[in-house]
C-alpha atoms as a PDB file:
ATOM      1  CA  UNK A   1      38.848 -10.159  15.066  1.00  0.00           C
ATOM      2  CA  UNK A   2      36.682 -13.318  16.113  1.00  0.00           C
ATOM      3  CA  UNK A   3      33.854 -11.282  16.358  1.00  0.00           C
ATOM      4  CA  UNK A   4      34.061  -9.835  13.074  1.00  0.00           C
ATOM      5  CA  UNK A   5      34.561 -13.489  11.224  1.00  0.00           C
ATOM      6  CA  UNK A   6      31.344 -14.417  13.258  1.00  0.00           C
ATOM      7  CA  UNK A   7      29.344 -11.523  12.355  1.00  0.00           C
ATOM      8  CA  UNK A   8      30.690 -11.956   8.687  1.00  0.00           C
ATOM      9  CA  UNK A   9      29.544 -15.348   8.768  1.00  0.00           C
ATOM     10  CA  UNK A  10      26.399 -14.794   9.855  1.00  0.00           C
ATOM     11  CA  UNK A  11      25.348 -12.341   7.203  1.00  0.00           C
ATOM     12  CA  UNK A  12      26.207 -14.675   5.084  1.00  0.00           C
ATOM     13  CA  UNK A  13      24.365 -17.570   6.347  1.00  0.00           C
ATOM     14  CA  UNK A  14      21.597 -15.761   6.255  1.00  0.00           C
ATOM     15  CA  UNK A  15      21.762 -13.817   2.805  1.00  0.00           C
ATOM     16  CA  UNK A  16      22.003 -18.278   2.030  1.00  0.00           C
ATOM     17  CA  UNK A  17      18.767 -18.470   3.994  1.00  0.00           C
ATOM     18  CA  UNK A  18      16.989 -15.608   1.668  1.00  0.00           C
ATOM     19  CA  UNK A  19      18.519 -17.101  -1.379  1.00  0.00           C
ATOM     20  CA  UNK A  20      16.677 -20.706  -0.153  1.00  0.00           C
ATOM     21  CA  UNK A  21      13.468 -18.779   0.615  1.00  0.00           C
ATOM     22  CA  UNK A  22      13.050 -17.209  -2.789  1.00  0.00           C
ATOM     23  CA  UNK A  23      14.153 -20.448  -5.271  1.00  0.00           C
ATOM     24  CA  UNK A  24      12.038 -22.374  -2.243  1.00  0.00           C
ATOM     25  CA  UNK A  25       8.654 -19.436  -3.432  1.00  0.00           C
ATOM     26  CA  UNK A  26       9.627 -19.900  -7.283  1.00  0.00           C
ATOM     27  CA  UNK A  27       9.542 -23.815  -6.705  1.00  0.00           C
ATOM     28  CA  UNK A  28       5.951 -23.099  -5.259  1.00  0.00           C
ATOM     29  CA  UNK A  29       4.572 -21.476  -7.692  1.00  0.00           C
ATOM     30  CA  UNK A  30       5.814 -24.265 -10.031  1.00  0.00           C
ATOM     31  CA  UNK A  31       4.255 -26.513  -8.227  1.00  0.00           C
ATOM     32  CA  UNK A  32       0.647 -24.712  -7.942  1.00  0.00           C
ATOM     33  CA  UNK A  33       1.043 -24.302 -11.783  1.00  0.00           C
ATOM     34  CA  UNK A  34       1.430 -27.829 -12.179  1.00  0.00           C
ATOM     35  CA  UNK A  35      -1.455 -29.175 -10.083  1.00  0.00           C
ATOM     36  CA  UNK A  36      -3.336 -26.576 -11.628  1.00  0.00           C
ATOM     37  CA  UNK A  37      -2.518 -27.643 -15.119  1.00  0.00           C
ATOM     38  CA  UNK A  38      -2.719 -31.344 -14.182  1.00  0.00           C
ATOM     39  CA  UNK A  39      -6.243 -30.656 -13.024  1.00  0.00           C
ATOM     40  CA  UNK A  40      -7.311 -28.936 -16.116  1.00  0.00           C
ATOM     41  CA  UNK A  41      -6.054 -31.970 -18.103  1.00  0.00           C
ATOM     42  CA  UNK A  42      -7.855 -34.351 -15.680  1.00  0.00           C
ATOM     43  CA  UNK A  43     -11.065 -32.905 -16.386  1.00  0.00           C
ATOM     44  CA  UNK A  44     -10.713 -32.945 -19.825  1.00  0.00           C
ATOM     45  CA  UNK A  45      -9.621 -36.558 -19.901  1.00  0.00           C
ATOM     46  CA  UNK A  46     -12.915 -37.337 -18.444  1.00  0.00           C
ATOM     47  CA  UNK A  47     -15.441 -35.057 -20.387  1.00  0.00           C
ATOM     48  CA  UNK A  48     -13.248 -36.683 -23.691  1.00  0.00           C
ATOM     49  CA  UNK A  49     -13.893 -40.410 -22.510  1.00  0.00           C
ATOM     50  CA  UNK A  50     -17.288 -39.579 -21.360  1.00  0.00           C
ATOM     51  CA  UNK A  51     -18.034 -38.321 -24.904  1.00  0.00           C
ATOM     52  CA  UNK A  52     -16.074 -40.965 -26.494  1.00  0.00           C
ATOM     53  CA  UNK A  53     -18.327 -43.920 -24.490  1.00  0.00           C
ATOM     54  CA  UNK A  54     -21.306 -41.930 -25.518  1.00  0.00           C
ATOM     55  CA  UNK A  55     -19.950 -42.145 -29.415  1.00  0.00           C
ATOM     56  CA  UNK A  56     -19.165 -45.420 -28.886  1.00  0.00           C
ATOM     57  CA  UNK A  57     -22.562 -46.569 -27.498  1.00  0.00           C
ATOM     58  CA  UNK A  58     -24.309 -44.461 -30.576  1.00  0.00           C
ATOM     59  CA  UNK A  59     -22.357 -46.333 -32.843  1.00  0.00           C
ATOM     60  CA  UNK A  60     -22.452 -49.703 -31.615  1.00  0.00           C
ATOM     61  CA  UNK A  61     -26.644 -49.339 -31.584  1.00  0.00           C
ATOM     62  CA  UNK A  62     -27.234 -47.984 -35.015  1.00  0.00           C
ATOM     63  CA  UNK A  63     -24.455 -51.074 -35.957  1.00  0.00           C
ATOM     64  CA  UNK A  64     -27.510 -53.405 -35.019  1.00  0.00           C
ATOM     65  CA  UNK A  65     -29.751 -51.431 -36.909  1.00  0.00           C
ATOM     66  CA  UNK A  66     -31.516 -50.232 -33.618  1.00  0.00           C
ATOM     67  CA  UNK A  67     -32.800 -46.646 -33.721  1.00  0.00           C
ATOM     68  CA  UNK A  68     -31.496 -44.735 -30.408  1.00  0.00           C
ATOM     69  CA  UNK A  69     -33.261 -42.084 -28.524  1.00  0.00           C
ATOM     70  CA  UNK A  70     -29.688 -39.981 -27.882  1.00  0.00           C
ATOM     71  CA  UNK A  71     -30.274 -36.590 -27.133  1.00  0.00           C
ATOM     72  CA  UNK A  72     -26.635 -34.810 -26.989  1.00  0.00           C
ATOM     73  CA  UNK A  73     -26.931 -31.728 -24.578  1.00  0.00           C
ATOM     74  CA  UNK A  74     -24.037 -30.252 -27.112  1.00  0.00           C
ATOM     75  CA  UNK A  75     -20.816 -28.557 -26.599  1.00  0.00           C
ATOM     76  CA  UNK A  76     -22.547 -25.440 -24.356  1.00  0.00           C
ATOM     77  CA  UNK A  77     -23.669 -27.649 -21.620  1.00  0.00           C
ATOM     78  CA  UNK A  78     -20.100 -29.480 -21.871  1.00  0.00           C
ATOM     79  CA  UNK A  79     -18.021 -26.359 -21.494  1.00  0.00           C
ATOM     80  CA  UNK A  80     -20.541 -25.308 -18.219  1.00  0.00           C
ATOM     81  CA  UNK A  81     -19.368 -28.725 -16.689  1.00  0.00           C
ATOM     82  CA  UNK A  82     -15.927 -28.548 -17.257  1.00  0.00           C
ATOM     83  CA  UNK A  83     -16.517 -24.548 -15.796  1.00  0.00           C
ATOM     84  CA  UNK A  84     -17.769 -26.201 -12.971  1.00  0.00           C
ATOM     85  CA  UNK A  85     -15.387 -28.885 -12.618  1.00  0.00           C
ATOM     86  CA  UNK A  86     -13.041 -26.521 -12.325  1.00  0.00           C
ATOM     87  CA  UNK A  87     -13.993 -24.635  -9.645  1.00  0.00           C
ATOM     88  CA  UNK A  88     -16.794 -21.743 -10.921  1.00  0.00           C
ATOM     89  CA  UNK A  89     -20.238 -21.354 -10.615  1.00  0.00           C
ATOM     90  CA  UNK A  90     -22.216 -21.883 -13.303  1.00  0.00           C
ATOM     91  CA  UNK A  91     -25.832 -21.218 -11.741  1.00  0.00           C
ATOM     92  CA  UNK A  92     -27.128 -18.233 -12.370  1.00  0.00           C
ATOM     93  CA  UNK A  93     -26.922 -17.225  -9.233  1.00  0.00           C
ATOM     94  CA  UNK A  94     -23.627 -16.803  -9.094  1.00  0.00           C
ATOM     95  CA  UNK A  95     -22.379 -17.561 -12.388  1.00  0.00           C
ATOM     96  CA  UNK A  96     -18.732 -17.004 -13.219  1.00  0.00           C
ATOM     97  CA  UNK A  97     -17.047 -16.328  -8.671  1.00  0.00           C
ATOM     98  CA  UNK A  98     -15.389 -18.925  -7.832  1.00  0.00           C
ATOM     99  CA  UNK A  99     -16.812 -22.064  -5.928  1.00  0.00           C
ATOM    100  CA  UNK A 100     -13.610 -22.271  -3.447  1.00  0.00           C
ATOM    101  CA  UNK A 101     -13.750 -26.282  -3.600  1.00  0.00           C
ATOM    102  CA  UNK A 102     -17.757 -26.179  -2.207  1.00  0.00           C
ATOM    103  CA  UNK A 103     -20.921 -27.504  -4.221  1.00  0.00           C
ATOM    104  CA  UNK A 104     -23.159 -25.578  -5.038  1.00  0.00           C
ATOM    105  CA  UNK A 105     -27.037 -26.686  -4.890  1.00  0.00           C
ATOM    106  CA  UNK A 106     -28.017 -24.001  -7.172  1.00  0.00           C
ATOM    107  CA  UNK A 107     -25.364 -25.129  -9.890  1.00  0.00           C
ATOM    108  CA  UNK A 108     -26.205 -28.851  -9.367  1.00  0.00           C
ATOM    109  CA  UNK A 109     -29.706 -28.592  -9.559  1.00  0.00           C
ATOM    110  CA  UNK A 110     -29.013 -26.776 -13.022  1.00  0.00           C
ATOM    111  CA  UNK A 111     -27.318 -30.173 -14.030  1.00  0.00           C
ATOM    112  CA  UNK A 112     -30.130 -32.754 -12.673  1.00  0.00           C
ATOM    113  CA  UNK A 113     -32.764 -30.159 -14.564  1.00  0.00           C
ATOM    114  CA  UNK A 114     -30.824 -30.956 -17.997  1.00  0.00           C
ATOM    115  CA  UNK A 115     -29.788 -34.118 -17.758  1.00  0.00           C
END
């Protein structure tokens, strides 16, 4: 009859174990989404400040009655940094597979050419 308890709770420890494994893989995948999504706001924070300086330094110069040579790239180059920033390639290339955390001299020398 000891043997039976013991094998009883065994099974049971380990149907515990499974239980762990699965809420552990759901708590994962939580996670990734998070640091995923936490990235994707990161990256916006900075093209939004970087813009906002940019506004700021326009403003602030034509405030003085200076004329300022900006030349704003536009929203297209934007959205290929922030593709880029986020992990794709934006050269041509290999425009669109992902960069799997590598640079890319092809994609970066596409920046230096229009900046």
């Amino acid at each position: 009859m000891k043997d039976r308890n013991f094998l009883d709770s065994i099974m049971e420890f380990e149907q515990q174990l499974e239980t762990l494994q699965q809420e552990f893989n759901e708590i994962k995948k939580y996670v990734a989404h998070m640091v995923e999504e936490h990235q994707s706001l990161q990256t916006e924070n900075f093209h939004l400040r970087r813009r906002l300086e940019e506004l700021t330094k326009e403003v602030e110069t034509s405030e003085n009655g200076e004329k300022k040579s900006y030349v704003d790239i536009g929203e297209g180059y934007d959205n290929l940094a922030r593709l880029y920033h986020e992990g794709f390639h934006v050269c041509n290339v290999h425009f669109g597979s992902s960069r799997k955390g590598e640079d890319c001299l092809f994609c970066l020398s596409f920046f230096n050419k229009n900046a």
